[in-house]
PDB file of N, CA and C in Angstrom:
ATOM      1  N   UNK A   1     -24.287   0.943 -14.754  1.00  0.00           N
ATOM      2  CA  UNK A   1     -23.323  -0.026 -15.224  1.00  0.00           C
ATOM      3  C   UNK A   1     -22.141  -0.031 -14.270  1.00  0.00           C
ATOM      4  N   UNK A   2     -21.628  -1.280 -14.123  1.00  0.00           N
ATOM      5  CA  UNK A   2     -20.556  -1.419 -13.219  1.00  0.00           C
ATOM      6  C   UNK A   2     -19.276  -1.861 -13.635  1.00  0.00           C
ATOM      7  N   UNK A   3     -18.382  -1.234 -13.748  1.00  0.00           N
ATOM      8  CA  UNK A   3     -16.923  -1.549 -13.847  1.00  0.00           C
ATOM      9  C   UNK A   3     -15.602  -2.297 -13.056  1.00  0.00           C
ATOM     10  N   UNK A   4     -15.022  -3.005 -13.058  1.00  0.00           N
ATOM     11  CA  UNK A   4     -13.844  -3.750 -12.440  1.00  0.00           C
ATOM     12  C   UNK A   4     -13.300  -3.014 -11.702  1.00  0.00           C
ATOM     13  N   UNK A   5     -12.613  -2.431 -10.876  1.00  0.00           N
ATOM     14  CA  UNK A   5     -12.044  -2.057 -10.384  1.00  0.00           C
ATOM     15  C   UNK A   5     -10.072  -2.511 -10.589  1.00  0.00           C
ATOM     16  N   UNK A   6      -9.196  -1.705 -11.068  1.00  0.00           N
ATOM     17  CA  UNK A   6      -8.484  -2.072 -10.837  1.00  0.00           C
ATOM     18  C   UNK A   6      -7.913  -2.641 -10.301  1.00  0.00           C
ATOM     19  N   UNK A   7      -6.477  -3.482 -10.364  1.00  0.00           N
ATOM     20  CA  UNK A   7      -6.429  -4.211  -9.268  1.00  0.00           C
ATOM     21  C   UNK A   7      -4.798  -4.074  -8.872  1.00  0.00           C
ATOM     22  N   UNK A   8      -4.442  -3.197  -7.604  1.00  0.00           N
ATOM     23  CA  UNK A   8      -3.402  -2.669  -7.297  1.00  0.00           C
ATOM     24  C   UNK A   8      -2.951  -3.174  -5.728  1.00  0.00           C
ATOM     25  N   UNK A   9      -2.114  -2.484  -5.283  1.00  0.00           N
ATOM     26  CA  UNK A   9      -1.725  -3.203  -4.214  1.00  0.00           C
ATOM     27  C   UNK A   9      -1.858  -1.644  -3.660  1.00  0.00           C
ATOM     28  N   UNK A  10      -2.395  -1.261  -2.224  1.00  0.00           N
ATOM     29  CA  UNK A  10      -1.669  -0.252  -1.351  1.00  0.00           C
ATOM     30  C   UNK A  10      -0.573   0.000  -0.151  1.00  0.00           C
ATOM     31  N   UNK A  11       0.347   0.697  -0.697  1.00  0.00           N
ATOM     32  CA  UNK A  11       1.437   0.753   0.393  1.00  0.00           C
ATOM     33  C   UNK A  11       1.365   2.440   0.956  1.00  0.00           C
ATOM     34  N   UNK A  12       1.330   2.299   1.957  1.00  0.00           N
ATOM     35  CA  UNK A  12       1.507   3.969   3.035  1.00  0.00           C
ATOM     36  C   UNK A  12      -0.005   4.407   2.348  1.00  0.00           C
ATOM     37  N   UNK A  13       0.064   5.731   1.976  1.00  0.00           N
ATOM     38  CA  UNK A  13      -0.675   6.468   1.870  1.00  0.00           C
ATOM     39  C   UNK A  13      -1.143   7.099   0.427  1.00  0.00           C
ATOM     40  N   UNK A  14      -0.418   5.706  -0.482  1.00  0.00           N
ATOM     41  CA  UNK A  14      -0.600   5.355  -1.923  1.00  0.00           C
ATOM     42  C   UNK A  14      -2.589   5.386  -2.270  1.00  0.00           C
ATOM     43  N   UNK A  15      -3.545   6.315  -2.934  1.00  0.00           N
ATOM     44  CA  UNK A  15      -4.019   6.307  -3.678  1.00  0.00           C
ATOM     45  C   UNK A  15      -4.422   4.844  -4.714  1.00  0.00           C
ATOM     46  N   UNK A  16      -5.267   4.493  -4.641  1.00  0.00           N
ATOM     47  CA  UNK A  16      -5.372   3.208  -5.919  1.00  0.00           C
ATOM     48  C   UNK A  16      -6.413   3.850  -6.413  1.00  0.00           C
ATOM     49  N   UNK A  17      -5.906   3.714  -8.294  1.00  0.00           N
ATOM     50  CA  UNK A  17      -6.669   4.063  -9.462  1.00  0.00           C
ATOM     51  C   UNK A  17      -7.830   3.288  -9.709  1.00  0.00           C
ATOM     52  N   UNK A  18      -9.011   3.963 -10.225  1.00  0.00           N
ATOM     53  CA  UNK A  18     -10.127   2.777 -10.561  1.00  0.00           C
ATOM     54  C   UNK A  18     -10.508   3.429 -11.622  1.00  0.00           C
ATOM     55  N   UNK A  19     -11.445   2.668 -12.278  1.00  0.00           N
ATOM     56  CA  UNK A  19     -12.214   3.031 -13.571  1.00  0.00           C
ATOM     57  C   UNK A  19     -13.793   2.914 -12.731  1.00  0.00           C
ATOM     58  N   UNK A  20     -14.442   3.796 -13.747  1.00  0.00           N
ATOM     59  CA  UNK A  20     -15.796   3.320 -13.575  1.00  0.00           C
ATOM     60  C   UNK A  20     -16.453   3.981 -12.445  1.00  0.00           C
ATOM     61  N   UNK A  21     -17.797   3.338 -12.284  1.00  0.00           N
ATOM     62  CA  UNK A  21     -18.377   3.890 -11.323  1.00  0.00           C
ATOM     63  C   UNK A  21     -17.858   2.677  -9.535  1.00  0.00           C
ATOM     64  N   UNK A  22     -16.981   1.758  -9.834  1.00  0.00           N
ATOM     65  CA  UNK A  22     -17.206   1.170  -8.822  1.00  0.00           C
ATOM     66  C   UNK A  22     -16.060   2.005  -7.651  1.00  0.00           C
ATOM     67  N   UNK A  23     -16.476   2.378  -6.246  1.00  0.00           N
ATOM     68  CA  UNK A  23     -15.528   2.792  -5.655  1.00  0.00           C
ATOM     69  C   UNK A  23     -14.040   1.923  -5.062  1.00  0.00           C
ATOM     70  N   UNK A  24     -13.083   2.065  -5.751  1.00  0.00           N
ATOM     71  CA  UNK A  24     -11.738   1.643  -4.949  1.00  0.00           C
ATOM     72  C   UNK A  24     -11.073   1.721  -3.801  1.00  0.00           C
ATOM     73  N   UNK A  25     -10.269   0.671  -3.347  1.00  0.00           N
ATOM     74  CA  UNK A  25      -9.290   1.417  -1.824  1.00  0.00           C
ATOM     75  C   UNK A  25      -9.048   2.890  -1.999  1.00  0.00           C
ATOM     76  N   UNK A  26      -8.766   3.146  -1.149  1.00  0.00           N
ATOM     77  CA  UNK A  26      -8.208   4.708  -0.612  1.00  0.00           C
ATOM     78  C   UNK A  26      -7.207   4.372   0.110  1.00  0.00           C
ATOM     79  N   UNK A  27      -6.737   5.913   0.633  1.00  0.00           N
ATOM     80  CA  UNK A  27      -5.380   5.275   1.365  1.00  0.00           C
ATOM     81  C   UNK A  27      -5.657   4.719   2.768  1.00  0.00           C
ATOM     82  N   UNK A  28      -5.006   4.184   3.701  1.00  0.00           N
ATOM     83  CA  UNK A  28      -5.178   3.507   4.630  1.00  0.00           C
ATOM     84  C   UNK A  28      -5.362   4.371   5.723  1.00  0.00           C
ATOM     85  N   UNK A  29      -4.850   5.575   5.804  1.00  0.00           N
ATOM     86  CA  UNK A  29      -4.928   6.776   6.633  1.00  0.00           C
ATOM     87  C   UNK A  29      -6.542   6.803   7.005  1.00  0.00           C
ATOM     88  N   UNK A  30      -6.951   7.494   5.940  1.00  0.00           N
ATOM     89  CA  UNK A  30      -8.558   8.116   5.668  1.00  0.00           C
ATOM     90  C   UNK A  30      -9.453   6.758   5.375  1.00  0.00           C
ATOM     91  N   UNK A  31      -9.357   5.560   5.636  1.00  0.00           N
ATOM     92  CA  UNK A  31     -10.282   4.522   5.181  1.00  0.00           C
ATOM     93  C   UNK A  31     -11.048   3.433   6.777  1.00  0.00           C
ATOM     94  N   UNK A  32     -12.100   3.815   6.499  1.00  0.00           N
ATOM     95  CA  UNK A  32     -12.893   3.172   8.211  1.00  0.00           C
ATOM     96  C   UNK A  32     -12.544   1.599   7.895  1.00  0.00           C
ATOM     97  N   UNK A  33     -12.552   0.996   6.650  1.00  0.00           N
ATOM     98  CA  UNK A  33     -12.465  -0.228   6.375  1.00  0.00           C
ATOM     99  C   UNK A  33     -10.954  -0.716   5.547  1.00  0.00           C
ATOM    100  N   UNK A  34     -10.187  -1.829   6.721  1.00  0.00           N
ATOM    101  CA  UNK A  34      -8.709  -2.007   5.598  1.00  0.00           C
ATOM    102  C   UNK A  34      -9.175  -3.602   5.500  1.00  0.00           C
ATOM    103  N   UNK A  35      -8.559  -3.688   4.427  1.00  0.00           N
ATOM    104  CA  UNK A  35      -8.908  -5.704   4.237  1.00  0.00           C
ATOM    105  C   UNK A  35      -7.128  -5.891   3.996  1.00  0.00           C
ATOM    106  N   UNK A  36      -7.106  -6.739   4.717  1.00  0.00           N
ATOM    107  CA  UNK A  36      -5.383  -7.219   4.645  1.00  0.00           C
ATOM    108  C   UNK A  36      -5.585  -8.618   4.210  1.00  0.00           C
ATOM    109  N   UNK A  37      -4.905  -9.021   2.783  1.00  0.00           N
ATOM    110  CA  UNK A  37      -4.925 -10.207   1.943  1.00  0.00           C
ATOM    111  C   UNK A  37      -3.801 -10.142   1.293  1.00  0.00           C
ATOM    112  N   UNK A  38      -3.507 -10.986   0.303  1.00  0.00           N
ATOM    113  CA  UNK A  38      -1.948 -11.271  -0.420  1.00  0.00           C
ATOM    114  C   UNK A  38      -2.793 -11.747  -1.649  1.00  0.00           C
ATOM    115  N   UNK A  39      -1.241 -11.726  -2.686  1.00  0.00           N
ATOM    116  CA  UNK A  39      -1.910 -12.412  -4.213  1.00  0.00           C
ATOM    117  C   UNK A  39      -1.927 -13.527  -3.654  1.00  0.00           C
ATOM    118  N   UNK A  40      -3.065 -13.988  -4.764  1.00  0.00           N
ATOM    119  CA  UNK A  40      -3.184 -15.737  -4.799  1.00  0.00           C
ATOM    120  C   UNK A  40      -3.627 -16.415  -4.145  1.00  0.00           C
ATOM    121  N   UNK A  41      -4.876 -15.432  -3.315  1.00  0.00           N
ATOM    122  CA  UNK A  41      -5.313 -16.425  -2.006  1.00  0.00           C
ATOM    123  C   UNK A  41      -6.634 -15.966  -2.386  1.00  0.00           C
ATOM    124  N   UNK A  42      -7.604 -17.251  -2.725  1.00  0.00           N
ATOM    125  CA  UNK A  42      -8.492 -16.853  -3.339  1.00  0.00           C
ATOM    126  C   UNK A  42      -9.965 -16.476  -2.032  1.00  0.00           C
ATOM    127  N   UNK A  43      -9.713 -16.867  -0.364  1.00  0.00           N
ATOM    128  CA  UNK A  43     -10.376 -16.388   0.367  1.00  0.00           C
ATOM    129  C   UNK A  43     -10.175 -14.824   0.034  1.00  0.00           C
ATOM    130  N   UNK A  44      -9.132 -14.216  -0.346  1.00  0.00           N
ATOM    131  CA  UNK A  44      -8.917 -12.694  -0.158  1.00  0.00           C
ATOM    132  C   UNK A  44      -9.479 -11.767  -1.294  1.00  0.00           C
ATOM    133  N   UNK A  45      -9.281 -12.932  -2.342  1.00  0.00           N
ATOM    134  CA  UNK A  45     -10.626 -12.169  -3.660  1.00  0.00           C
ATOM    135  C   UNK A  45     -11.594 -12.392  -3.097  1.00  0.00           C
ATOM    136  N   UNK A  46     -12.516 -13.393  -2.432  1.00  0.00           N
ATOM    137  CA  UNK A  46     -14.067 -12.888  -2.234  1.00  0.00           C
ATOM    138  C   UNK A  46     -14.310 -11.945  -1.526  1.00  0.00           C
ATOM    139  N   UNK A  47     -13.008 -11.788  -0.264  1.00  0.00           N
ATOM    140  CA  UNK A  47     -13.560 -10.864   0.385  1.00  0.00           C
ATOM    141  C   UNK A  47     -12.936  -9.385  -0.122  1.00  0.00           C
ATOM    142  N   UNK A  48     -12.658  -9.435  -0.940  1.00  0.00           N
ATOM    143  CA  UNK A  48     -12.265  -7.764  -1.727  1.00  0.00           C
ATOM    144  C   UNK A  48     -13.600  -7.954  -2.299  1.00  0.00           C
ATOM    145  N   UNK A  49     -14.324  -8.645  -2.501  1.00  0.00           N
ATOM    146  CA  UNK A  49     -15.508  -8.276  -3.427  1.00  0.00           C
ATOM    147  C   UNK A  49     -16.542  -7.999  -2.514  1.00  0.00           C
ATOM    148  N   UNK A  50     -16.643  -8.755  -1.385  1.00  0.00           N
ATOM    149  CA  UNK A  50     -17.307  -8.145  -0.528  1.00  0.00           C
ATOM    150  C   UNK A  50     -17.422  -6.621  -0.080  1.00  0.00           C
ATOM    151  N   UNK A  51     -16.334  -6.825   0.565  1.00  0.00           N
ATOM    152  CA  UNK A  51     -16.176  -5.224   0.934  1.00  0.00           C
ATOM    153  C   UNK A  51     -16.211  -4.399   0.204  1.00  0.00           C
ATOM    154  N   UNK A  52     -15.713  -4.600  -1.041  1.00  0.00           N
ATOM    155  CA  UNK A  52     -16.336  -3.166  -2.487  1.00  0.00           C
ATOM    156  C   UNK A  52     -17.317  -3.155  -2.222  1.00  0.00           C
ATOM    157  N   UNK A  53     -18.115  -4.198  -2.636  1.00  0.00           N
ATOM    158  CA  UNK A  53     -19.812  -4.035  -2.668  1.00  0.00           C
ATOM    159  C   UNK A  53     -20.863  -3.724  -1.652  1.00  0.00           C
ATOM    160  N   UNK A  54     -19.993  -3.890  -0.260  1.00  0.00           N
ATOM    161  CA  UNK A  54     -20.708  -3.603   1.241  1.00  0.00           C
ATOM    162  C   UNK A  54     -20.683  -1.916   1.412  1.00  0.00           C
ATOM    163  N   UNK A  55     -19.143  -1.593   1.214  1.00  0.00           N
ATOM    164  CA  UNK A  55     -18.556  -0.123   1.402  1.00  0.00           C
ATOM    165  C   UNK A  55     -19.498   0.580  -0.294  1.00  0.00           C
ATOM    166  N   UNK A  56     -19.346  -0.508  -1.374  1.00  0.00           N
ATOM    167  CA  UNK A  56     -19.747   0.605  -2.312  1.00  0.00           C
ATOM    168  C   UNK A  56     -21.522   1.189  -1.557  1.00  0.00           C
ATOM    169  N   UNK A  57     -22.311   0.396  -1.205  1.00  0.00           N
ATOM    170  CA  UNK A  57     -23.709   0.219  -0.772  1.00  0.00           C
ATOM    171  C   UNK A  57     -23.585   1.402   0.093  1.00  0.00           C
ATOM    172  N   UNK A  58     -22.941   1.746   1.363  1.00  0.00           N
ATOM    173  CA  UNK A  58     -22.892   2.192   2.277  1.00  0.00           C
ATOM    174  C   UNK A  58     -22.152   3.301   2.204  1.00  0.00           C
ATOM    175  N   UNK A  59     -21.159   3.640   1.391  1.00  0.00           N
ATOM    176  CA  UNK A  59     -20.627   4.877   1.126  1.00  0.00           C
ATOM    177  C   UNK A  59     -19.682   4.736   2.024  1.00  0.00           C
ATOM    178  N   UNK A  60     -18.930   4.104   2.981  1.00  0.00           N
ATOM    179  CA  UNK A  60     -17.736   3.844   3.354  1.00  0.00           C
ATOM    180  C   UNK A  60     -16.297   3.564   2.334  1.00  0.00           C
ATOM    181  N   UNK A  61     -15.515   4.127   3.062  1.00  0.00           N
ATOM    182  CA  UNK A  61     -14.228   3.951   2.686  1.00  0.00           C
ATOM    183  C   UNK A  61     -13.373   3.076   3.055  1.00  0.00           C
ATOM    184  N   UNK A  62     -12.910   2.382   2.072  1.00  0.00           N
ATOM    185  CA  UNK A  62     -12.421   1.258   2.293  1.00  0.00           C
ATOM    186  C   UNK A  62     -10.441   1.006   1.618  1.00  0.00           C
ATOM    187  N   UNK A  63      -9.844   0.527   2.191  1.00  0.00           N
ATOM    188  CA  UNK A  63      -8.447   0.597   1.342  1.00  0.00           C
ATOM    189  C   UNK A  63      -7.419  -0.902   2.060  1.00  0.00           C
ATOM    190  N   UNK A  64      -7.331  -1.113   1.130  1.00  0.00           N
ATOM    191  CA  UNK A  64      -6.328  -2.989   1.000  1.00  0.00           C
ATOM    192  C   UNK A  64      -5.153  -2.438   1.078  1.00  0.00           C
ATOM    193  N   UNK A  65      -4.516  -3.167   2.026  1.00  0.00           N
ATOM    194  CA  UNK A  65      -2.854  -3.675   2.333  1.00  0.00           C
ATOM    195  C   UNK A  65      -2.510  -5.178   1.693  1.00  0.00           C
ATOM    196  N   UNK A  66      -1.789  -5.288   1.111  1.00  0.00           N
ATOM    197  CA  UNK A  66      -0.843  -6.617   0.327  1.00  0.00           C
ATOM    198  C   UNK A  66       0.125  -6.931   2.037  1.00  0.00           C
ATOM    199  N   UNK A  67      -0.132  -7.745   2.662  1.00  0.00           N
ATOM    200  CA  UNK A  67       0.520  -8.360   3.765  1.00  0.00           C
ATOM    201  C   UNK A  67       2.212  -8.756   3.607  1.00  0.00           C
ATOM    202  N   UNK A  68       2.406  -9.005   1.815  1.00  0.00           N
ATOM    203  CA  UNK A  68       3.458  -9.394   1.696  1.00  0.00           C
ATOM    204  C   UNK A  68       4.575  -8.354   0.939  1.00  0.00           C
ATOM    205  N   UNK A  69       3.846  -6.788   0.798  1.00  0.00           N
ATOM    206  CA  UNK A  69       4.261  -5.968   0.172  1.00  0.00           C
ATOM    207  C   UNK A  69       5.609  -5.656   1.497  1.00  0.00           C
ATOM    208  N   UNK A  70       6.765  -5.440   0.771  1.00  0.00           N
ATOM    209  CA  UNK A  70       7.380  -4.838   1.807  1.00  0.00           C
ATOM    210  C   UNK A  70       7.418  -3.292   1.815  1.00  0.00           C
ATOM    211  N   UNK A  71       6.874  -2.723   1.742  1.00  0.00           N
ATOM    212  CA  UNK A  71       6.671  -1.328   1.552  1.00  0.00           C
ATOM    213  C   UNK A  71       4.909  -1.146   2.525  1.00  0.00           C
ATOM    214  N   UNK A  72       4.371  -2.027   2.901  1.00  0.00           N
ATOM    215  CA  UNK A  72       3.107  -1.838   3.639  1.00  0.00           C
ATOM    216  C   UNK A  72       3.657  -1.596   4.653  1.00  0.00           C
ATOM    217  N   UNK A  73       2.497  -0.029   5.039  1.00  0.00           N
ATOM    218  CA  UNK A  73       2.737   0.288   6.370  1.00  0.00           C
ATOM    219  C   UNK A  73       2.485  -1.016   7.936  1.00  0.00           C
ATOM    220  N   UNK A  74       3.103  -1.892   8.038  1.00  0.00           N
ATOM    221  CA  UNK A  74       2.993  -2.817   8.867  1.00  0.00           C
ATOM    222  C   UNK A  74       4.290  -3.360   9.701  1.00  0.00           C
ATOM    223  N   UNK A  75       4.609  -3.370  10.826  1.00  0.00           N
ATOM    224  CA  UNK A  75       5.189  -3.494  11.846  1.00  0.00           C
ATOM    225  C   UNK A  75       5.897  -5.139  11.293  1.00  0.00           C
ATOM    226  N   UNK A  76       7.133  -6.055  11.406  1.00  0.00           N
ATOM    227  CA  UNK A  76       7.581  -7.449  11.322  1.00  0.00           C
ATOM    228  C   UNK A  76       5.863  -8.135  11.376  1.00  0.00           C
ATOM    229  N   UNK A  77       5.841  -8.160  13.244  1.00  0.00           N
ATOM    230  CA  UNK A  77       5.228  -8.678  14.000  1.00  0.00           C
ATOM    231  C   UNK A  77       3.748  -9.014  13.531  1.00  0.00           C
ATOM    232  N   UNK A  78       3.045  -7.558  13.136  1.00  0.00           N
ATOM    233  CA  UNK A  78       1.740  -7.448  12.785  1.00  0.00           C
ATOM    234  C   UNK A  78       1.863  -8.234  11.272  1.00  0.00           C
ATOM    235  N   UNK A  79       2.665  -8.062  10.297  1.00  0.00           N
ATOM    236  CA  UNK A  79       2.961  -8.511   8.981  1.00  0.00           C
ATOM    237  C   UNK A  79       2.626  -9.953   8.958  1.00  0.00           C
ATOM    238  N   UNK A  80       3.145 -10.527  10.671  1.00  0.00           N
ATOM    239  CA  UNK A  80       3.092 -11.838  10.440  1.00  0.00           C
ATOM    240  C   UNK A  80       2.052 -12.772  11.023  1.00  0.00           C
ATOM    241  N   UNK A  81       1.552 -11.810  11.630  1.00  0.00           N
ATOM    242  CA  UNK A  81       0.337 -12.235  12.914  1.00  0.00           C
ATOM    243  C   UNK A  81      -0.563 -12.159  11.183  1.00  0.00           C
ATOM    244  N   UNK A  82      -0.962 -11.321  10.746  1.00  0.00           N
ATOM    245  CA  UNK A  82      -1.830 -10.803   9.501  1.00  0.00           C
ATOM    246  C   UNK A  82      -1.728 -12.025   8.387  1.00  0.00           C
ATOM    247  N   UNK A  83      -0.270 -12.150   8.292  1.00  0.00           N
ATOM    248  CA  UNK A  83      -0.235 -13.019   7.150  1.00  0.00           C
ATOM    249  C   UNK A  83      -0.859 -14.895   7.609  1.00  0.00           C
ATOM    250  N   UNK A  84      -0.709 -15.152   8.896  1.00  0.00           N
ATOM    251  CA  UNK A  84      -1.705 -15.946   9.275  1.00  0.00           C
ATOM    252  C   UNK A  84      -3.234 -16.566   9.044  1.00  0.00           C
ATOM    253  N   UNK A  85      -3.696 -15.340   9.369  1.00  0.00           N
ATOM    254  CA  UNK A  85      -5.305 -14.996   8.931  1.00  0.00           C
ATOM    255  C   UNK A  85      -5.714 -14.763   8.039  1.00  0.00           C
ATOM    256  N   UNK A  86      -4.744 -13.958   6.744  1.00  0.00           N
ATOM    257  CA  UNK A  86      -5.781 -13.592   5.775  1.00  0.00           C
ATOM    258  C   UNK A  86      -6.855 -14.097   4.743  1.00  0.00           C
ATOM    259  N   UNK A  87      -7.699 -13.804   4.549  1.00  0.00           N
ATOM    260  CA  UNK A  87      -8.311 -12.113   4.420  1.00  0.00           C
ATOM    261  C   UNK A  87      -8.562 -11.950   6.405  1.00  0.00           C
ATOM    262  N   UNK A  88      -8.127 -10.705   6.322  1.00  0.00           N
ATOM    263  CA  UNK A  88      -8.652  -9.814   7.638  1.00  0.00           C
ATOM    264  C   UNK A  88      -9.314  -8.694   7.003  1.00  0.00           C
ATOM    265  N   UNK A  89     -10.365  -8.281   7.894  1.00  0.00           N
ATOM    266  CA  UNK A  89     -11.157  -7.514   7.910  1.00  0.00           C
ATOM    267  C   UNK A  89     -11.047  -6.599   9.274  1.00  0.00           C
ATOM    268  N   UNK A  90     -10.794  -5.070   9.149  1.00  0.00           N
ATOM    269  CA  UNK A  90     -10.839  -4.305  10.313  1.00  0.00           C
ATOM    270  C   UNK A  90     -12.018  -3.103  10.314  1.00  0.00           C
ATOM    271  N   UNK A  91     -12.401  -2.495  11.099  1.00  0.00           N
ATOM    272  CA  UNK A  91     -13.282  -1.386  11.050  1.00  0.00           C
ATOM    273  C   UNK A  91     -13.082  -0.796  12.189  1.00  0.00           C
ATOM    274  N   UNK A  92     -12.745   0.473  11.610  1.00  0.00           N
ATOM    275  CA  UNK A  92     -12.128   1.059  12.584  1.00  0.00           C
ATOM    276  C   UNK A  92     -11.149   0.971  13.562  1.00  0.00           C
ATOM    277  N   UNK A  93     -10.302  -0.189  12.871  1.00  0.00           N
ATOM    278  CA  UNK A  93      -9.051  -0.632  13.546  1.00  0.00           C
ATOM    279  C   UNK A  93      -9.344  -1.939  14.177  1.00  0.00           C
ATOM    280  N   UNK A  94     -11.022  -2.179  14.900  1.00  0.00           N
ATOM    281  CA  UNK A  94     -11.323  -3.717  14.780  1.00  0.00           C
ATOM    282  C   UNK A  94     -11.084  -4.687  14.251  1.00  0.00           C
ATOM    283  N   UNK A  95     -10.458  -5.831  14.753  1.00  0.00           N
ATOM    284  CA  UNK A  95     -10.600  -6.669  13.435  1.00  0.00           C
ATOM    285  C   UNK A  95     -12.197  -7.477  13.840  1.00  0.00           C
ATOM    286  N   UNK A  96     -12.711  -7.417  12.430  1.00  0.00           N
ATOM    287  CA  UNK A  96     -14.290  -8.037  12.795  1.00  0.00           C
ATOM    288  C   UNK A  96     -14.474  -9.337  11.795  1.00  0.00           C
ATOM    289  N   UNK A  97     -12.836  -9.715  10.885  1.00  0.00           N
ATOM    290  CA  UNK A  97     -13.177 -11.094  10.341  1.00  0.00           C
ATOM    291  C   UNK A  97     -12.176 -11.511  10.103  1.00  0.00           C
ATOM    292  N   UNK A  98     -11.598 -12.800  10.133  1.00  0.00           N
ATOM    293  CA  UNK A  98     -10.907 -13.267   9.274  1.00  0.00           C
ATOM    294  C   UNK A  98     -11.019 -14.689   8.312  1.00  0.00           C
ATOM    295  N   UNK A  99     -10.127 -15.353   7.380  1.00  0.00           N
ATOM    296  CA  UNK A  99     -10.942 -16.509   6.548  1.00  0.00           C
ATOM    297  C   UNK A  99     -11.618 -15.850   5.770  1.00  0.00           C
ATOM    298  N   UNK A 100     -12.952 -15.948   6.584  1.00  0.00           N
ATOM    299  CA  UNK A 100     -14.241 -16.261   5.642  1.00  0.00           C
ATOM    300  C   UNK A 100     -14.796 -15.307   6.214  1.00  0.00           C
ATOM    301  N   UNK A 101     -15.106 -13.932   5.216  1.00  0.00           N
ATOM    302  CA  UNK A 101     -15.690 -12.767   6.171  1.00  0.00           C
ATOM    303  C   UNK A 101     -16.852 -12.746   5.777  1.00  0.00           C
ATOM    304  N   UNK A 102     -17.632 -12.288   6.980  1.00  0.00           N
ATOM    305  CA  UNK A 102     -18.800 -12.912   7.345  1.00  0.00           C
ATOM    306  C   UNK A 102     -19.371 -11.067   6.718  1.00  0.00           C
ATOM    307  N   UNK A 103     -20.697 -11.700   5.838  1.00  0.00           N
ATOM    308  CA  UNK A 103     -21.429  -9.919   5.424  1.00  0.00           C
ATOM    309  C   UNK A 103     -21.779  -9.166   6.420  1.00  0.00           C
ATOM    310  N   UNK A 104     -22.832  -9.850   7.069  1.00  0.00           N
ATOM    311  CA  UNK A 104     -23.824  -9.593   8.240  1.00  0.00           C
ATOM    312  C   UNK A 104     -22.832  -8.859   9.640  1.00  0.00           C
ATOM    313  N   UNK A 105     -21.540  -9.561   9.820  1.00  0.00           N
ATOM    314  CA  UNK A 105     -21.253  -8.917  10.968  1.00  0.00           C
ATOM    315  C   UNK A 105     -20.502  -7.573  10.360  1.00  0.00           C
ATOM    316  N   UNK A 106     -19.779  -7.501   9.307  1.00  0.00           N
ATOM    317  CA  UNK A 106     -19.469  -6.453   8.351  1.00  0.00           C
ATOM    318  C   UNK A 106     -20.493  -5.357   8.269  1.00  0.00           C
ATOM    319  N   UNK A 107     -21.079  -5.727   7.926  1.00  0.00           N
ATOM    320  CA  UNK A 107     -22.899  -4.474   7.535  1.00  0.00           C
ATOM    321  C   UNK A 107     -22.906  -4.124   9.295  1.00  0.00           C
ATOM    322  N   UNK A 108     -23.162  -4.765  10.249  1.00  0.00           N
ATOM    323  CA  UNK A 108     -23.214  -4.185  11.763  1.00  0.00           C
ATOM    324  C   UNK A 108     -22.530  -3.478  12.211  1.00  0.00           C
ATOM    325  N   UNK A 109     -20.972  -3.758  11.807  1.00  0.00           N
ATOM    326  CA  UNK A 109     -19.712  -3.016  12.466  1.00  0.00           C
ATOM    327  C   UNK A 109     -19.677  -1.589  11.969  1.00  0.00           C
ATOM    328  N   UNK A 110     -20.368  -1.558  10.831  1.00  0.00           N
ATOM    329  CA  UNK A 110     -20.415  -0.463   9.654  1.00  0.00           C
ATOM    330  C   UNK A 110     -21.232   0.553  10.137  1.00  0.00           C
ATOM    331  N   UNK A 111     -22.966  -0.209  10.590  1.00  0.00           N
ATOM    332  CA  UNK A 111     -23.712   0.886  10.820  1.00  0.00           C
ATOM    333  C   UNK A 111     -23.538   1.047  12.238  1.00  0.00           C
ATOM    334  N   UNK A 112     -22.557   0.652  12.868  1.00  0.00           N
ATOM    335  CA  UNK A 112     -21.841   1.310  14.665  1.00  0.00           C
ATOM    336  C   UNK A 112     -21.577   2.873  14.297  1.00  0.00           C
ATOM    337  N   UNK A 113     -21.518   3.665  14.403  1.00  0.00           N
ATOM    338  CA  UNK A 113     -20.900   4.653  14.751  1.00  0.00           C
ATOM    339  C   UNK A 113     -19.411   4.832  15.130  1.00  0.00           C
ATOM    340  N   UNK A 114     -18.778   5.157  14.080  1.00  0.00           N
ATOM    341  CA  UNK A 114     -17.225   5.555  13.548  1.00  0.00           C
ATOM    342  C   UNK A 114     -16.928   5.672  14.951  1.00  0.00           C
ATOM    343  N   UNK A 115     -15.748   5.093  15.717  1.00  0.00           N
ATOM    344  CA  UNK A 115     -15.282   5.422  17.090  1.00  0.00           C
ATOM    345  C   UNK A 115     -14.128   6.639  16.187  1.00  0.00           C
ATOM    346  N   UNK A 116     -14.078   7.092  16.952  1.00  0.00           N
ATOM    347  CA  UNK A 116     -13.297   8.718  17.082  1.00  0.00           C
ATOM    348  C   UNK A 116     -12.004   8.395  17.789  1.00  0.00           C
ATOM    349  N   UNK A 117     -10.423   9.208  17.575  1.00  0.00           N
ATOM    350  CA  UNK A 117      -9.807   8.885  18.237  1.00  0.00           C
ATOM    351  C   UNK A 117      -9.545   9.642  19.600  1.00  0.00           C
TER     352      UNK A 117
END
């Protein structure tokens, strides 16, 4: 059985609560996958649902930034380049979507091998 996932915003190295068996963001530190979206943009709900369900499949870690949070770890510049595009999709610091994130190139970037720093 599958549960909702709460629905929180992450700033720094903030933890988000979930119920259930579905896995939630993590913090942005420890997460191979960040999705950067804002409320109310309904490209940025599908692709939070994506990526739960790609990362839940795959056992990746995954953790959301709110673009418009002012407390997100994000630079003016990047805040605004981001708030452009969203939903963004990064892996491993890649960005590998924005708009309309694509599964298929998501699932590829995934089974790459974690670049190391």
């Amino acid at each position: 059985m599958t549960h909702a996932a709460t629905v929180t915003r992450v700033t720094g190295c903030q933890r988000v609560a979930y119920r259930g068996d579905v896995p939630g963001p993590a913090p942005v530190a420890s997460s191979r996958v960040v999705l950067f979206r804002r409320a109310g943009c309904h490209l940025c709900d599908d692709a939070r649902a994506l990526v739960q369900r790609v990362c839940g499949e795959t056992g990746d870690v995954w953790a959301e930034v709110d673009v418009d949070d002012p407390a997100a770890p994000l630079t003016p510049s990047r805040r605004e380049d981001l708030g452009e595009l969203v939903p963004v999709v990064e892996v491993d610091g890649v960005m590998r979507g924005y708009f309309r994130i694509d599964e298929n190139r998501l699932r590829r970037a995934l089974a790459a091998a974690p670049r190391t720093p």
